[in-house]
Protein backbone atom coordinates (compact mmCIF):
# COMPACT_ATOMS: atom_id res chain seq x y z
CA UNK A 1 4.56 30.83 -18.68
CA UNK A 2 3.14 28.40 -16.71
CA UNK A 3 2.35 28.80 -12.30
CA UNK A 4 2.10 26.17 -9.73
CA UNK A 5 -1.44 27.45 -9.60
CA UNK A 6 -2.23 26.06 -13.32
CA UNK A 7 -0.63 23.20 -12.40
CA UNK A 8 -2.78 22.35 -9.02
CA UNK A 9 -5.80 22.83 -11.41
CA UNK A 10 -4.70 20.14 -13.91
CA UNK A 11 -3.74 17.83 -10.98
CA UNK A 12 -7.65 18.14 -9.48
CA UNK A 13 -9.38 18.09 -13.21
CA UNK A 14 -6.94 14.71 -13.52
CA UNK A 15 -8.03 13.18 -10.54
CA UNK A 16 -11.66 13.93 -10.84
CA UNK A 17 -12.09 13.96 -14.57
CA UNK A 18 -15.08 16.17 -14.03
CA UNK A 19 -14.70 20.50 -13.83
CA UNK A 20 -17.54 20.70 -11.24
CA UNK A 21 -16.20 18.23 -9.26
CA UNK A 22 -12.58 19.77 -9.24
CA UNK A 23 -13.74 23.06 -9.34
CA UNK A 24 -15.13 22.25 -5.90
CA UNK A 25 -12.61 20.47 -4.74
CA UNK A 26 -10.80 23.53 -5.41
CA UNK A 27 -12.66 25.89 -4.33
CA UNK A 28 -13.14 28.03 -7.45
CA UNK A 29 -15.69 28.45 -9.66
CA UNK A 30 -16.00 26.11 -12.67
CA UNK A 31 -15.32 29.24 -15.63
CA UNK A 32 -12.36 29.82 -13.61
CA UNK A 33 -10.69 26.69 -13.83
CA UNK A 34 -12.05 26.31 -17.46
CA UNK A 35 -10.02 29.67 -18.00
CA UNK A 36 -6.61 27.90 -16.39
CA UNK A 37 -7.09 24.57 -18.37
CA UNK A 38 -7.45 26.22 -21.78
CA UNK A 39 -4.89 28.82 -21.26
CA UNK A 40 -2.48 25.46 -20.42
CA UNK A 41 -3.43 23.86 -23.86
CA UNK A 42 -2.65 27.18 -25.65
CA UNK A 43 0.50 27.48 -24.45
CA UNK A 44 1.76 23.71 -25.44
CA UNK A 45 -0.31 24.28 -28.46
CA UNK A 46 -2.06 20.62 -28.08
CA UNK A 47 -5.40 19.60 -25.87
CA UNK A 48 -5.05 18.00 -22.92
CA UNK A 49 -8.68 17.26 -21.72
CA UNK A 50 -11.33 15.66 -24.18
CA UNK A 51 -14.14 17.30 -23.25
CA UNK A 52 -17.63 14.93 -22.77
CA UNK A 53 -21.19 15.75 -21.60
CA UNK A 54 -20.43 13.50 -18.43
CA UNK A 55 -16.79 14.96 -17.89
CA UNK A 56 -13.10 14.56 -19.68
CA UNK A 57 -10.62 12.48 -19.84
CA UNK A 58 -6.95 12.68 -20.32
CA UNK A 59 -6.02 12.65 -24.00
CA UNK A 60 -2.33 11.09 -24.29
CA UNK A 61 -0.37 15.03 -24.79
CA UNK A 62 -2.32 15.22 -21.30
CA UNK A 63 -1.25 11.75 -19.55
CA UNK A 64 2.22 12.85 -20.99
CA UNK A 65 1.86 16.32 -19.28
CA UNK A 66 0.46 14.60 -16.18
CA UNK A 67 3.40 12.86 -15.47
CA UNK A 68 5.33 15.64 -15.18
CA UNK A 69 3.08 17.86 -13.34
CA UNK A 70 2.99 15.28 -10.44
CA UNK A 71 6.41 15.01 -10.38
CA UNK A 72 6.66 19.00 -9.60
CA UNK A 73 3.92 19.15 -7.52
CA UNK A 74 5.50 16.19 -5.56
CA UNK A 75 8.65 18.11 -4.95
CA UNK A 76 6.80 21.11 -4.47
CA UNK A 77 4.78 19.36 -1.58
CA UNK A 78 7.96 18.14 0.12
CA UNK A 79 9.43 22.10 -0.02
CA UNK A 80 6.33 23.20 1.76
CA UNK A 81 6.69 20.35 4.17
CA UNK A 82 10.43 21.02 4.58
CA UNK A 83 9.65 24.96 5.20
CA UNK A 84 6.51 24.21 7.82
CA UNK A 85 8.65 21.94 9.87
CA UNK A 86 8.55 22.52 13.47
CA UNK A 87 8.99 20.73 16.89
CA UNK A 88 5.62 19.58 16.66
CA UNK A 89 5.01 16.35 15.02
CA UNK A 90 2.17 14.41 12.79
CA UNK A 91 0.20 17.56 12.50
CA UNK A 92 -1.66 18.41 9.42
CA UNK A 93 -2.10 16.02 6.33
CA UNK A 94 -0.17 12.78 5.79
CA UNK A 95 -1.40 10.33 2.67
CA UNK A 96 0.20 6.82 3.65
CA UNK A 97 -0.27 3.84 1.31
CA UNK A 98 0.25 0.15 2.77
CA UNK A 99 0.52 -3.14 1.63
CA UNK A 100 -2.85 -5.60 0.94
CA UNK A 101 -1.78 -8.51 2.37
CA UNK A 102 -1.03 -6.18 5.79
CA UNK A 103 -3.38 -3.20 5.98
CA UNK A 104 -6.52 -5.44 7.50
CA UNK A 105 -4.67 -6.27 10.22
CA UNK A 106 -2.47 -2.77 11.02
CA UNK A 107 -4.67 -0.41 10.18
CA UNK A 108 -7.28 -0.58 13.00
CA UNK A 109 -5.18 -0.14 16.02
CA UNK A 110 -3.25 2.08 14.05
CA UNK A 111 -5.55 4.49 12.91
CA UNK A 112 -6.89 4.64 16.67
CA UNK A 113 -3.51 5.18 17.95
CA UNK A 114 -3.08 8.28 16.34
CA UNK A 115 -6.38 9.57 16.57
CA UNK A 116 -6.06 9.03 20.05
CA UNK A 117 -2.59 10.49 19.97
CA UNK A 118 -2.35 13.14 17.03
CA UNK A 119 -5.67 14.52 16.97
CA UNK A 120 -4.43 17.57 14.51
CA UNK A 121 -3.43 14.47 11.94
CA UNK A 122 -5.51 14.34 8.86
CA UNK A 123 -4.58 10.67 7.49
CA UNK A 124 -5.81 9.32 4.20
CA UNK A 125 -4.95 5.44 3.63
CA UNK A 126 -4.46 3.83 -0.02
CA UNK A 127 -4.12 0.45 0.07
CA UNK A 128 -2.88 -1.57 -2.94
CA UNK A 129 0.00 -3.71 -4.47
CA UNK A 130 3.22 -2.43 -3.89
CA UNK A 131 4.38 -1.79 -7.63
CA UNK A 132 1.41 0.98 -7.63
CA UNK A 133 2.20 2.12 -4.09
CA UNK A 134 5.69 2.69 -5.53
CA UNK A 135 4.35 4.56 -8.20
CA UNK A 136 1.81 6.48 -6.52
CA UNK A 137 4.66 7.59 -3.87
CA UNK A 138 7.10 8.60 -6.90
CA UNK A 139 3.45 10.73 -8.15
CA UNK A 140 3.65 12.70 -5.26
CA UNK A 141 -0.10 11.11 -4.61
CA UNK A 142 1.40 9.40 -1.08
CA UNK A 143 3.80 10.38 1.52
CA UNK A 144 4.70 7.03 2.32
CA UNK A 145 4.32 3.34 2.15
CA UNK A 146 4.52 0.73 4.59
CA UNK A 147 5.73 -2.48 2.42
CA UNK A 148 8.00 -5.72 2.54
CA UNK A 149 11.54 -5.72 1.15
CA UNK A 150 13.15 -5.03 -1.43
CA UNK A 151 12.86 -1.65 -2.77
CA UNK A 152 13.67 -1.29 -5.83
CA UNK A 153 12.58 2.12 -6.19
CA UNK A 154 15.39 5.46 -6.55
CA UNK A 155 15.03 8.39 -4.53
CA UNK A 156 13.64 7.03 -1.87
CA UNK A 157 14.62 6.20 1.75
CA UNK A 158 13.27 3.84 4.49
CA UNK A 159 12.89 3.15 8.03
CA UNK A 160 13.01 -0.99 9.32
CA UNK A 161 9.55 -1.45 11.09
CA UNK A 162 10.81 -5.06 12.16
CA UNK A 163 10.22 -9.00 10.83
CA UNK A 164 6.96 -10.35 10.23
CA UNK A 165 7.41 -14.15 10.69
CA UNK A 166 5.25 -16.29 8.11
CA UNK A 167 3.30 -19.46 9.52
CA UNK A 168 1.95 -21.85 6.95
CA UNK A 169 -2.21 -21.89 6.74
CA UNK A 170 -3.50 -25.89 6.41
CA UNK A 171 -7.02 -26.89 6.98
CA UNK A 172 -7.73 -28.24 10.24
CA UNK A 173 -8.40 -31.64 9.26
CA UNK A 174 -4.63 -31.80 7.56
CA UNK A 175 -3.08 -30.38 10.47
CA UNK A 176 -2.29 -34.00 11.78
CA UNK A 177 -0.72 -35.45 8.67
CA UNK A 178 1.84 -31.80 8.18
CA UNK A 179 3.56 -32.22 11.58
CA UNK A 180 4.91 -28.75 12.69
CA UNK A 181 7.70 -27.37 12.74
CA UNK A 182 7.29 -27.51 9.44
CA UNK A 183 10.00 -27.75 6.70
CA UNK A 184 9.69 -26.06 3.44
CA UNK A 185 11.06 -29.73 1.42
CA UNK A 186 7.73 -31.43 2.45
CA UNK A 187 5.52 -28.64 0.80
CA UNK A 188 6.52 -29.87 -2.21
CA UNK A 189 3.48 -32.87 -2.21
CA UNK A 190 1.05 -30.23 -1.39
CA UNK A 191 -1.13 -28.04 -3.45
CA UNK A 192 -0.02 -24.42 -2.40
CA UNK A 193 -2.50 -21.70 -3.29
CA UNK A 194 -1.85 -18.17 -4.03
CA UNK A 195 -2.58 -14.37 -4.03
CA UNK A 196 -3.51 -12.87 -7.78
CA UNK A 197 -0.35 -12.08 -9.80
CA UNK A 198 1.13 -8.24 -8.33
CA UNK A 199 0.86 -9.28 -4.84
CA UNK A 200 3.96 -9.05 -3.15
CA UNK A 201 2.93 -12.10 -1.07
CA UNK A 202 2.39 -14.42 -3.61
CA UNK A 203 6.15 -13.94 -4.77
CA UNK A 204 7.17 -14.27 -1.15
CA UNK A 205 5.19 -17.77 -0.67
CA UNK A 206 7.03 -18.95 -3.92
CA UNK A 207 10.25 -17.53 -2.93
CA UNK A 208 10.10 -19.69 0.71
CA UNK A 209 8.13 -22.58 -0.62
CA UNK A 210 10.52 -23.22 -3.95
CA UNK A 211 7.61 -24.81 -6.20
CA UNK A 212 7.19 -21.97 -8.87
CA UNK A 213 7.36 -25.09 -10.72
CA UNK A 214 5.09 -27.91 -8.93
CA UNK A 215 2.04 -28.83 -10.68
CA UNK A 216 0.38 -28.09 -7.72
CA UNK A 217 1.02 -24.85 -7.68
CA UNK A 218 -2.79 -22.79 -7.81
CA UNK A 219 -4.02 -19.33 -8.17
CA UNK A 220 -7.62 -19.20 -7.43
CA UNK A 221 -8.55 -15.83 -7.89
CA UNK A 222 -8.43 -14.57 -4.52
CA UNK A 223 -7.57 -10.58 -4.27
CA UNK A 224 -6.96 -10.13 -0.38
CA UNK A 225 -5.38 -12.68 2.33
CA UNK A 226 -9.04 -13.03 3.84
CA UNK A 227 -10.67 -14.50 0.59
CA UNK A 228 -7.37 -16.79 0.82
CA UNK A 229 -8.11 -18.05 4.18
CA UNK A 230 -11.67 -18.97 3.20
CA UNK A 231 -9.90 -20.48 0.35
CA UNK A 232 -7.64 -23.29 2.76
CA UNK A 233 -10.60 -23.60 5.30
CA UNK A 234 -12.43 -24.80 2.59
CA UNK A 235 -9.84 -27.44 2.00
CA UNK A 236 -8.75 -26.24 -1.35
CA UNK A 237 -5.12 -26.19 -0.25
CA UNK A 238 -2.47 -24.77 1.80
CA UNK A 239 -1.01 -20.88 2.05
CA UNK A 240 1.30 -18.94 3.75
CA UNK A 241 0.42 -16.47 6.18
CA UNK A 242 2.11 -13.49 8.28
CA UNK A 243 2.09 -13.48 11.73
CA UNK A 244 0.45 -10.40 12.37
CA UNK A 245 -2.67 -11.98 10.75
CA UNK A 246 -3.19 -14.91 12.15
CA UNK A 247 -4.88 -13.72 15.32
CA UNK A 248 -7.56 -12.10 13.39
CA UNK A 249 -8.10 -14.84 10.60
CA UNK A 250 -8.34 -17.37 13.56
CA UNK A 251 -11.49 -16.30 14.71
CA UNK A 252 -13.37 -17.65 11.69
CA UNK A 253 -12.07 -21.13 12.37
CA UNK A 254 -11.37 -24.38 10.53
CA UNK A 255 -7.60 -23.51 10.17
CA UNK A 256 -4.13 -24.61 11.52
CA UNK A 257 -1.28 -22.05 11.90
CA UNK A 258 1.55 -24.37 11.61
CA UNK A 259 5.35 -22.84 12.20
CA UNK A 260 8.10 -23.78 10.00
CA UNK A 261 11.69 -25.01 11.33
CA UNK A 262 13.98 -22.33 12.29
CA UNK A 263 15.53 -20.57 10.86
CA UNK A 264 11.32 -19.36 9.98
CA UNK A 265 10.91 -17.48 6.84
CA UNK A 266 9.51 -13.99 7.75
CA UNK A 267 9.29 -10.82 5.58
CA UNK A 268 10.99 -7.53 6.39
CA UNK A 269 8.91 -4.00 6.72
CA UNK A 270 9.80 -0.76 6.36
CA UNK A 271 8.46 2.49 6.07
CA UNK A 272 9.70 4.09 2.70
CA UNK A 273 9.44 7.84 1.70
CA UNK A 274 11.05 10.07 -1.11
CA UNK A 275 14.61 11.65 -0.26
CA UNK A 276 13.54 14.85 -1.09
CA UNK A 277 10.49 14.84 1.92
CA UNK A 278 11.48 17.32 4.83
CA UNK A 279 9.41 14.85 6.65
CA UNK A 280 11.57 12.46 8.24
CA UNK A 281 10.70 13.76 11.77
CA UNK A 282 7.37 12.52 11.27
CA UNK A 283 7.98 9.28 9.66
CA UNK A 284 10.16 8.37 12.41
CA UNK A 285 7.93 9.17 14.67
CA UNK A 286 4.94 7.09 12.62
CA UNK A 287 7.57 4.32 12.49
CA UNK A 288 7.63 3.72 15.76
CA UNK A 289 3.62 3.31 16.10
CA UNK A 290 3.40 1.25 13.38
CA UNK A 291 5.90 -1.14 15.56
CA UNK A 292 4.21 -1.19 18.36
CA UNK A 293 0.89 -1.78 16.43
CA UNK A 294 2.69 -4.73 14.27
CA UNK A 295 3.97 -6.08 17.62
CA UNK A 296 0.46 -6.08 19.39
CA UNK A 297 -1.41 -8.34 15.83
CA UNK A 298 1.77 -10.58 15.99
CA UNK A 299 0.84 -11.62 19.85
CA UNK A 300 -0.22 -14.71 20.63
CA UNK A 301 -4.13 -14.65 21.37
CA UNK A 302 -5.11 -16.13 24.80
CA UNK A 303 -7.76 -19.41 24.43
C-alpha cells in the first residue's frame, strides 16, 4: 500500500534528481529515502528512477507515476490549506507563478508590499509562459498565477485584477511619421516584431495588430519584453507594449510610447487558482495588492 509519505519522497527525488540533495531537502537520511523509493518500485513491479553516478532520472513508468503523484499531492496540499484556515491571512507558504511579459514590472513593488505587510509570508515566484504556468498550477507545483485572458484551463477559478492598456513601441526617430492616436489599419506598412513563439504577448500583438499574415511580420529571437525594447530602439521595428511597462522601459531611452484610437486594445488579468484550494481568502486578499501594484507601474511618470 502506498502513504502520502512515499509519495512526498518521489515528489523531492523528482524535483532534484539527486538522493542527497532530496534527502536533505527532506530532512532524512539518504538510506532512508533509498528504502521508500525501492519499496515504491516493488510494489508497481517496474523502476521508476535510473540510477547514475551523478544522480537519476525519471524513467517513463516514473514520469507516468509522476503525473499522478502531483496530482494527489496537489489536492492533498489544498486539504491542509483548507483545514489550517483561519482569520489570519497570507501567512505561511504561497508559490505564485506570473506571466513574462509582466513579472519585471509587478514583482518589485509587489514583493515589498508584502514583505512590508505579511512578514509571516514565505513567497516563491516562477515566472514563465502561461501554457507551463497552467501546467505547473494543475501539478500542484504553484498556488496561483497571475496571467492575461483566456483560461482555458478546468478546475480552476479566477479573480479580475483589472485592464492593462497596450501602447505601441516605435523608435524615436519614427515617432513623427506614426501620428498617435494610432490606428491598428496603418500598422499594416510596418514591420511589427515579436516575442518567441509561447508568449502570450506575441499572440496578443497579432490578435490587435491583424498581420499574422504581413510579410513584415518578424520574430527576432527575443525571450523577455526588455530584449524587445532594445530590439525597436535599435530601429529594427515596431512592438506592442503594456502599460504597466512603459514607465520602466522608458528610462533607457530612444523610444516612443504611442496610444492607439479608442476604443485602445488592452489585455485582461486575473489571478487564477484551482477550485479545490481552501485558499480563496488569501488570494483575494493578494488580488487586491497586486491591483494596487499594477495601478502604481501603469502611472504616468512625471518629466
Amino acid at each position: 500500500m502506498f502513504t502520502i509519505r512515499q509519495f512526498r519522497y518521489f515528489e523531492a527525488l523528482a524535483e532534484t534528481l539527486h538522493f542527497g540533495k532530496a534527502a536533505k531537502r527532506l530532512n532524512i537520511s539518504q538510506p532512508a529515502l533509498s528504502a521508500q523509493i525501492a519499496q515504491m518500485e516493488v510494489d508497481f513491479g517496474t523502476a521508476l528512477f535510473e540510477r547514475r553516478p551523478s544522480g537519476v532520472s525519471l524513467t517513463p513508468e516514473g514520469n507516468t507515476v509522476g503525473r499522478r503523484v502531483r496530482r494527489i499531492l496537489a489536492e492533498i496540499r489544498d486539504l491542509e490549506a483548507l483545514a489550517k484556515a483561519s482569520d489570519e491571512l497570507l501567512v505561511g507558504q504561497l508559490r505564485l507563478g506570473i506571466i513574462a511579459s509582466l513579472a519585471p514590472y509587478l514583482l518589485p513593488g509587489l514583493l515589498a508590499e508584502l514583505s512590508r505587510s505579511f512578514p509571516r509570508l514565505a513567497i516563491g515566484v516562477r515566472e514563465n509562459v502561461t501554457a507551463e504556468l497552467a501546467d505547473e498550477l494543475a501539478r500542484g507545483e504553484l498556488d496561483c498565477v497571475v496571467q492575461a485572458l483566456p483560461v482555458e484551463r478546468k478546475g480552476v477559478e479566477t479573480i479580475p485584477l483589472g485592464e492593462d492598456p497596450f501602447l505601441l513601441a516605435v523608435p524615436e526617430a519614427a515617432a513623427a511619421r506614426i501620428r498617435a492616436p494610432v490606428s491598428p489599419d496603418r500598422l499594416e506598412g510596418e514591420r511589427l516584431i515579436l516575442l518567441e513563439e509561447g508568449h502570450c504577448l506575441r499572440d496578443q500583438a497579432l490578435d490587435v495588430c491583424r498581420i499574422a499574415e504581413s510579410r513584415d511580420l518578424a520574430s527576432l529571437g527575443a525571450t523577455s519584453l526588455n530584449t524587445l525594447m532594445r530590439m525597436v530602439a535599435g530601429g529594427l521595428g515596431v512592438t506592442l507594449v503594456p502599460a504597466c511597462a512603459v514607465a520602466a522601459e522608458a528610462r533607457a531611452g530612444g523610444i516612443a510610447f504611442l496610444p492607439f484610437e479608442e476604443p485602445a486594445p488592452s489585455r485582461a488579468l486575473v489571478l487564477v487558482f484551482r477550485s479545490s484550494s481552501g485558499r480563496r481568502s488569501d488570494f483575494e486578499r493578494l488580488a487586491e495588492m497586486i491591483r494596487a501594484c499594477l495601478s502604481e507601474a501603469q502611472a504616468p511618470k512625471p518629466g
